[in-house]
Protein backbone atom coordinates (compact mmCIF):
# COMPACT_ATOMS: atom_id res chain seq x y z
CA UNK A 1 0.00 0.00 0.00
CA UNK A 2 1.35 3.54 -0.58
CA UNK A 3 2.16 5.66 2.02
CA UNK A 4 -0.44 8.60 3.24
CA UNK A 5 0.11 12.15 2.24
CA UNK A 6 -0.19 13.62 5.44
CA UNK A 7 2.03 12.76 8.39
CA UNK A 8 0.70 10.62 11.17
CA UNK A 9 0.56 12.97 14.17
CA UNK A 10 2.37 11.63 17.23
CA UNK A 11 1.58 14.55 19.30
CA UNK A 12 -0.85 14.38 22.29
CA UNK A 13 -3.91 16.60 21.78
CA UNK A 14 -4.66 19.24 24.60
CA UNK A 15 -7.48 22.25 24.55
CA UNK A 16 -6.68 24.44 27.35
CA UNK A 17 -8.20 28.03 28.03
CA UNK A 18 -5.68 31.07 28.21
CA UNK A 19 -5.84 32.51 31.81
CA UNK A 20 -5.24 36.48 32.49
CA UNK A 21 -1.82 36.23 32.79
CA UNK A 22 -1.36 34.88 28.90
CA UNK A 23 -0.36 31.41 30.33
CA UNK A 24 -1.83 28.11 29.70
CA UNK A 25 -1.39 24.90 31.44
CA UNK A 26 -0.46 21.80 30.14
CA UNK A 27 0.08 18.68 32.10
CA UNK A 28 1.84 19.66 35.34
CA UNK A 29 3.16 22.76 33.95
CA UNK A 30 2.49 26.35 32.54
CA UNK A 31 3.44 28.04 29.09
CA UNK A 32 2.88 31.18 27.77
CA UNK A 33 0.70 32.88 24.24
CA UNK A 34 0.35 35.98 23.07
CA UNK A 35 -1.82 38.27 25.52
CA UNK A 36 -4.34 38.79 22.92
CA UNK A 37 -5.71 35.30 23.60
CA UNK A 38 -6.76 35.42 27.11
CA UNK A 39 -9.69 33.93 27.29
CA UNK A 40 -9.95 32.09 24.17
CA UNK A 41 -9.35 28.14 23.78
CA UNK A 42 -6.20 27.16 21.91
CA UNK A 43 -5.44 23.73 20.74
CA UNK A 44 -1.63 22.51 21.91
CA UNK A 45 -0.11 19.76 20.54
CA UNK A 46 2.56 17.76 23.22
CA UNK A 47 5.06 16.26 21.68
CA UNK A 48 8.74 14.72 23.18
CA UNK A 49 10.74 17.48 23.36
CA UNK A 50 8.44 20.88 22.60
CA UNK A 51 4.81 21.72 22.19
CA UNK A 52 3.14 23.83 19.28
CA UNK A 53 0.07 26.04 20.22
CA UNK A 54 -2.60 26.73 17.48
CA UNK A 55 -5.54 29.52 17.50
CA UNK A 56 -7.46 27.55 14.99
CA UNK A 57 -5.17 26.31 12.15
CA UNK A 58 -2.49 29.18 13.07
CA UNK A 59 0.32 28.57 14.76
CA UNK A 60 1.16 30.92 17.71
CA UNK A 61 3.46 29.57 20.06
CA UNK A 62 6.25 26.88 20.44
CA UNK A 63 7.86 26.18 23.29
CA UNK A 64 10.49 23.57 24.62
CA UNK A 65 8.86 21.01 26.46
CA UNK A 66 9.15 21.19 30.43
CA UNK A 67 10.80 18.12 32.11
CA UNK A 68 10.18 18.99 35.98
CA UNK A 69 6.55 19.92 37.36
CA UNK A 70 5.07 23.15 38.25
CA UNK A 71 7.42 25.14 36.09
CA UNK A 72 6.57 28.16 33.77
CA UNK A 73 8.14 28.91 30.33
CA UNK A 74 7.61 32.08 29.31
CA UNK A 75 8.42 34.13 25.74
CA UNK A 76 9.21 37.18 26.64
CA UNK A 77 7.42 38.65 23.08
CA UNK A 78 4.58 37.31 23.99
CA UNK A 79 3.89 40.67 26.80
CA UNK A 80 5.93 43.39 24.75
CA UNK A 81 1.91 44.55 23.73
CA UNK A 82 1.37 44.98 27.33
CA UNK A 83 4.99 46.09 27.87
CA UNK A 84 5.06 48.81 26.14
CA UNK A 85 2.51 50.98 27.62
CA UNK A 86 3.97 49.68 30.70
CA UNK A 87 7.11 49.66 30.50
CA UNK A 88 7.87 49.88 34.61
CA UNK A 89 7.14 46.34 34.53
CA UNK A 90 9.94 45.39 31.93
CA UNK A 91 12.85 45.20 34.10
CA UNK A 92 11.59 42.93 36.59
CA UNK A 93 9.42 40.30 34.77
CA UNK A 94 9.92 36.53 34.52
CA UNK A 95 9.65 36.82 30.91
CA UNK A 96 13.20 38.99 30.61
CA UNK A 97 15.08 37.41 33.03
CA UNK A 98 14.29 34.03 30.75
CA UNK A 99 15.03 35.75 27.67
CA UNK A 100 18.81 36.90 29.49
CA UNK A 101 19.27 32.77 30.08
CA UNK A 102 18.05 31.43 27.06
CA UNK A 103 20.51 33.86 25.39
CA UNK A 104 17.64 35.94 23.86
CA UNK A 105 18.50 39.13 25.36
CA UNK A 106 22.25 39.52 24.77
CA UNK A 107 24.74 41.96 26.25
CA UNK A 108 24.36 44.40 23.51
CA UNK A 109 20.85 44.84 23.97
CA UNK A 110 21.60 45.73 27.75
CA UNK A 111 24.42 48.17 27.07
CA UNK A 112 22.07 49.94 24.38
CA UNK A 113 19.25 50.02 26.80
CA UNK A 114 21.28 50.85 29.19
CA UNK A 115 22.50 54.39 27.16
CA UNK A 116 19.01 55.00 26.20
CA UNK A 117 18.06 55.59 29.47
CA UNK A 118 20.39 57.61 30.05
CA UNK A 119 19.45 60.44 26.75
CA UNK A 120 15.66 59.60 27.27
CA UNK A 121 15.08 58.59 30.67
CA UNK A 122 14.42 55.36 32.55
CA UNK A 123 10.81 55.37 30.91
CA UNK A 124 11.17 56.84 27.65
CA UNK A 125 14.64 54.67 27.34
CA UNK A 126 12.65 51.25 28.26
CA UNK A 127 9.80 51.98 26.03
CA UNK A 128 12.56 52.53 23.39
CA UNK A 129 14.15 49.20 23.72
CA UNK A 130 10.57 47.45 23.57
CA UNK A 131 10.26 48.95 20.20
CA UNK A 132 13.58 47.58 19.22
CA UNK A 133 11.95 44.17 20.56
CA UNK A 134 8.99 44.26 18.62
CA UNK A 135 11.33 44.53 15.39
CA UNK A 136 12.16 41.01 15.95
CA UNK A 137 8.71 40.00 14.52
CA UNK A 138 9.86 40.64 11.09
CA UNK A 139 13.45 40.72 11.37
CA UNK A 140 15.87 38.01 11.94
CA UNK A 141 17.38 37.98 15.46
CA UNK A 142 21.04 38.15 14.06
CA UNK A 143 19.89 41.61 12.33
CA UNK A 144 18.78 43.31 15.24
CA UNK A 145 21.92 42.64 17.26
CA UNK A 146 23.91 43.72 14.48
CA UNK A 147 21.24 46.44 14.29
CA UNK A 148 21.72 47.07 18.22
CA UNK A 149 25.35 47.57 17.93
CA UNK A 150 25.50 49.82 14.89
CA UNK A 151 23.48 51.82 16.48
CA UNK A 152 24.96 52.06 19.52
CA UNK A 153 28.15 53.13 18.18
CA UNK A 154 26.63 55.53 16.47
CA UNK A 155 24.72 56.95 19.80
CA UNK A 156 21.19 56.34 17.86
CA UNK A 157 18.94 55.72 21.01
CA UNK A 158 15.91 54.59 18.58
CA UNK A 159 13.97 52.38 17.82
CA UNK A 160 14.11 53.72 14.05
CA UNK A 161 17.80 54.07 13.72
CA UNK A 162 17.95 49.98 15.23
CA UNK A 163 15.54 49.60 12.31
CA UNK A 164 17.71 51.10 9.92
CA UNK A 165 20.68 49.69 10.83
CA UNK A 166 19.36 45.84 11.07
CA UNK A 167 18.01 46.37 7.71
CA UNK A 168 21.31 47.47 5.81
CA UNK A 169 23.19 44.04 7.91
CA UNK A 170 20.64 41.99 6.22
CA UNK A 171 21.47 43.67 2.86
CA UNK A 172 25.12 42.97 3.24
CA UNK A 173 24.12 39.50 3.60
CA UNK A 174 22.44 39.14 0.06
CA UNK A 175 24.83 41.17 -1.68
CA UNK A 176 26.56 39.02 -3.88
CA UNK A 177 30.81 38.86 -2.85
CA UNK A 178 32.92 39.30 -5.44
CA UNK A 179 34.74 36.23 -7.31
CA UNK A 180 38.47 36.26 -6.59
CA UNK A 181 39.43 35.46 -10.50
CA UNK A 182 38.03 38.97 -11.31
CA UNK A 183 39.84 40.59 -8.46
CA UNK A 184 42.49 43.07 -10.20
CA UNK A 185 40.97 42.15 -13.45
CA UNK A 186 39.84 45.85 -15.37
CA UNK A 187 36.48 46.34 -15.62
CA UNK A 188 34.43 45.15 -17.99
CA UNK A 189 33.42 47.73 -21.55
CA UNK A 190 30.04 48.34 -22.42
CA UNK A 191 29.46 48.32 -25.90
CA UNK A 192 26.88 50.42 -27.53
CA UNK A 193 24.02 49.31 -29.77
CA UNK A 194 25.08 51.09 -32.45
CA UNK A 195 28.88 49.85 -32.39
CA UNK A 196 27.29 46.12 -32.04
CA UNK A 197 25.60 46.85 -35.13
CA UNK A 198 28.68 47.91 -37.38
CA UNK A 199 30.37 44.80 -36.04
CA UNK A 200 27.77 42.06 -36.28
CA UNK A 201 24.59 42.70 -38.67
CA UNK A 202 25.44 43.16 -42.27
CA UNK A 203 25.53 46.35 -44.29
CA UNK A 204 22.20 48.73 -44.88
CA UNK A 205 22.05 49.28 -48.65
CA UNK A 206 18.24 50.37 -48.68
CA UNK A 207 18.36 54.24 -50.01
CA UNK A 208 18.23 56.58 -47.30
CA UNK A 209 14.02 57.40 -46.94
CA UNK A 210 13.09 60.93 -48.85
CA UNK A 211 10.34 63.25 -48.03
CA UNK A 212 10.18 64.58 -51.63
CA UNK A 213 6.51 63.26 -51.67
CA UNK A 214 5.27 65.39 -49.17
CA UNK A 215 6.03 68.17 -50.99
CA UNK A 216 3.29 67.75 -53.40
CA UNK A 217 1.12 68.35 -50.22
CA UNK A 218 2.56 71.52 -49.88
CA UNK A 219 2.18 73.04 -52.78
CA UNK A 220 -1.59 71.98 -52.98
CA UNK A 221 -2.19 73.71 -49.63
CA UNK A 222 -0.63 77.01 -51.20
CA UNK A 223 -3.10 77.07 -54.40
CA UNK A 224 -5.88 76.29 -52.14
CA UNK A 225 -5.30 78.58 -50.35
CA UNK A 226 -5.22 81.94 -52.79
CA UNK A 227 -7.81 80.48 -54.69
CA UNK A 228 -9.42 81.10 -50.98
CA UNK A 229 -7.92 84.53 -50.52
CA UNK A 230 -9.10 85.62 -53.98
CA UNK A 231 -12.69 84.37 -53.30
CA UNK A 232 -12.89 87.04 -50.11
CA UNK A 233 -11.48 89.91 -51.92
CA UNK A 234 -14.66 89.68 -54.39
């Protein structure tokens, strides 16, 4: 018999309710969704080693399975909605302290937080780096590092510049490098359409086009146009 189309999912099936703090349990233990589920059933798949959380047939969560009990895994992008209209919570939630272990939140995003507190203030500065966070929803987390540094150097304490920045590191990564056989090689000529011409297509021995003919027209629209003159003088 041929083999099905569709895998055969291993995964155990669980429909748990988000609770008001974004979390939902499963088994002995607790994970975290996006905030704007609270209250809504998700569906989780449980597999060996990580779980995936779906809001109908999207995906919007994955998380690495918990061995011990009564633990909590939390993503710390999953509050930066909440986060960043209150951004006095930041510094001492679960969720960041996890993202410093996991290796999410690097040194270079504390030393640039760290200066933009200092230009915008401890509010303004925090609010700041959540926007840089929220960048990581459509950038790459390499980029915004790189991004992070750049801009840093450059003492840009925003969320914009971090933007700009992460966007030209990901354009020096599809920028083609240049082959080492045409290193110290001259340039290459462009040849012009015309000069192609001469060299490749034969000769043009049609006559060169006249506009004798027309002149015929001309001379019409002169007689016609005393015999025109003469009619109004009578």
């Amino acid at each position: 018999m041929p083999l099905l189309e569709e895998p055969f999912e291993t995964g155990r099936l669980f429909t748990p309710r988000v609770d008001r703090y974004g979390q939902i349990p499963v088994r002995t233990n607790r994970y975290s969704v996006p905030i704007r589920l609270i209250g809504k059933r998700v569906r989780v798949i449980l597999h060996a080693s990580h779980l995936v959380v779906y809001d109908q047939n999207v995906e919007v969560a994955r998380h690495e399975r918990l061995i011990a009990k009564g633990a909590v895994r939390l993503d710390l992008d999953h509050y930066l909605e909440v986060l960043v209209r209150k951004p006095g919570a930041f510094p001492g939630s679960t969720a960041l302290e996890q993202a410093r272990s996991a290796g999410k939140f690097t040194p270079v995003h504390d030393a640039w937080w760290t200066q933009a507190m200092k230009i915008h203030g401890e509010r303004d500065g925090t609010r700041a780096l959540i926007e840089v966070l929220l960048l990581g929803r459509h950038m790459t987390h390499e980029h915004v590092v790189a991004g992070l540094a750049a801009a840093l150097r450059a003492g840009a304490m925003t969320a914009d510049a971090v933007a700009l920045e992460a966007r030209k590191a990901a354009q020096a990564e599809t920028e083609p490098t240049p082959d080492a056989r045409t290193i110290g090689q001259p340039a290459a000529t462009v040849t012009s359409l015309h000069e192609w011409r001469l060299a490749y297509l034969p000769p043009d021995t049609r006559p060169l086009p006249s506009v004798s003919h027309y002149d015929q027209l001309l001379r019409r629209r002169r007689t016609s146009g005393s015999g025109h003159r003469e009619g109004e003088a009578q």
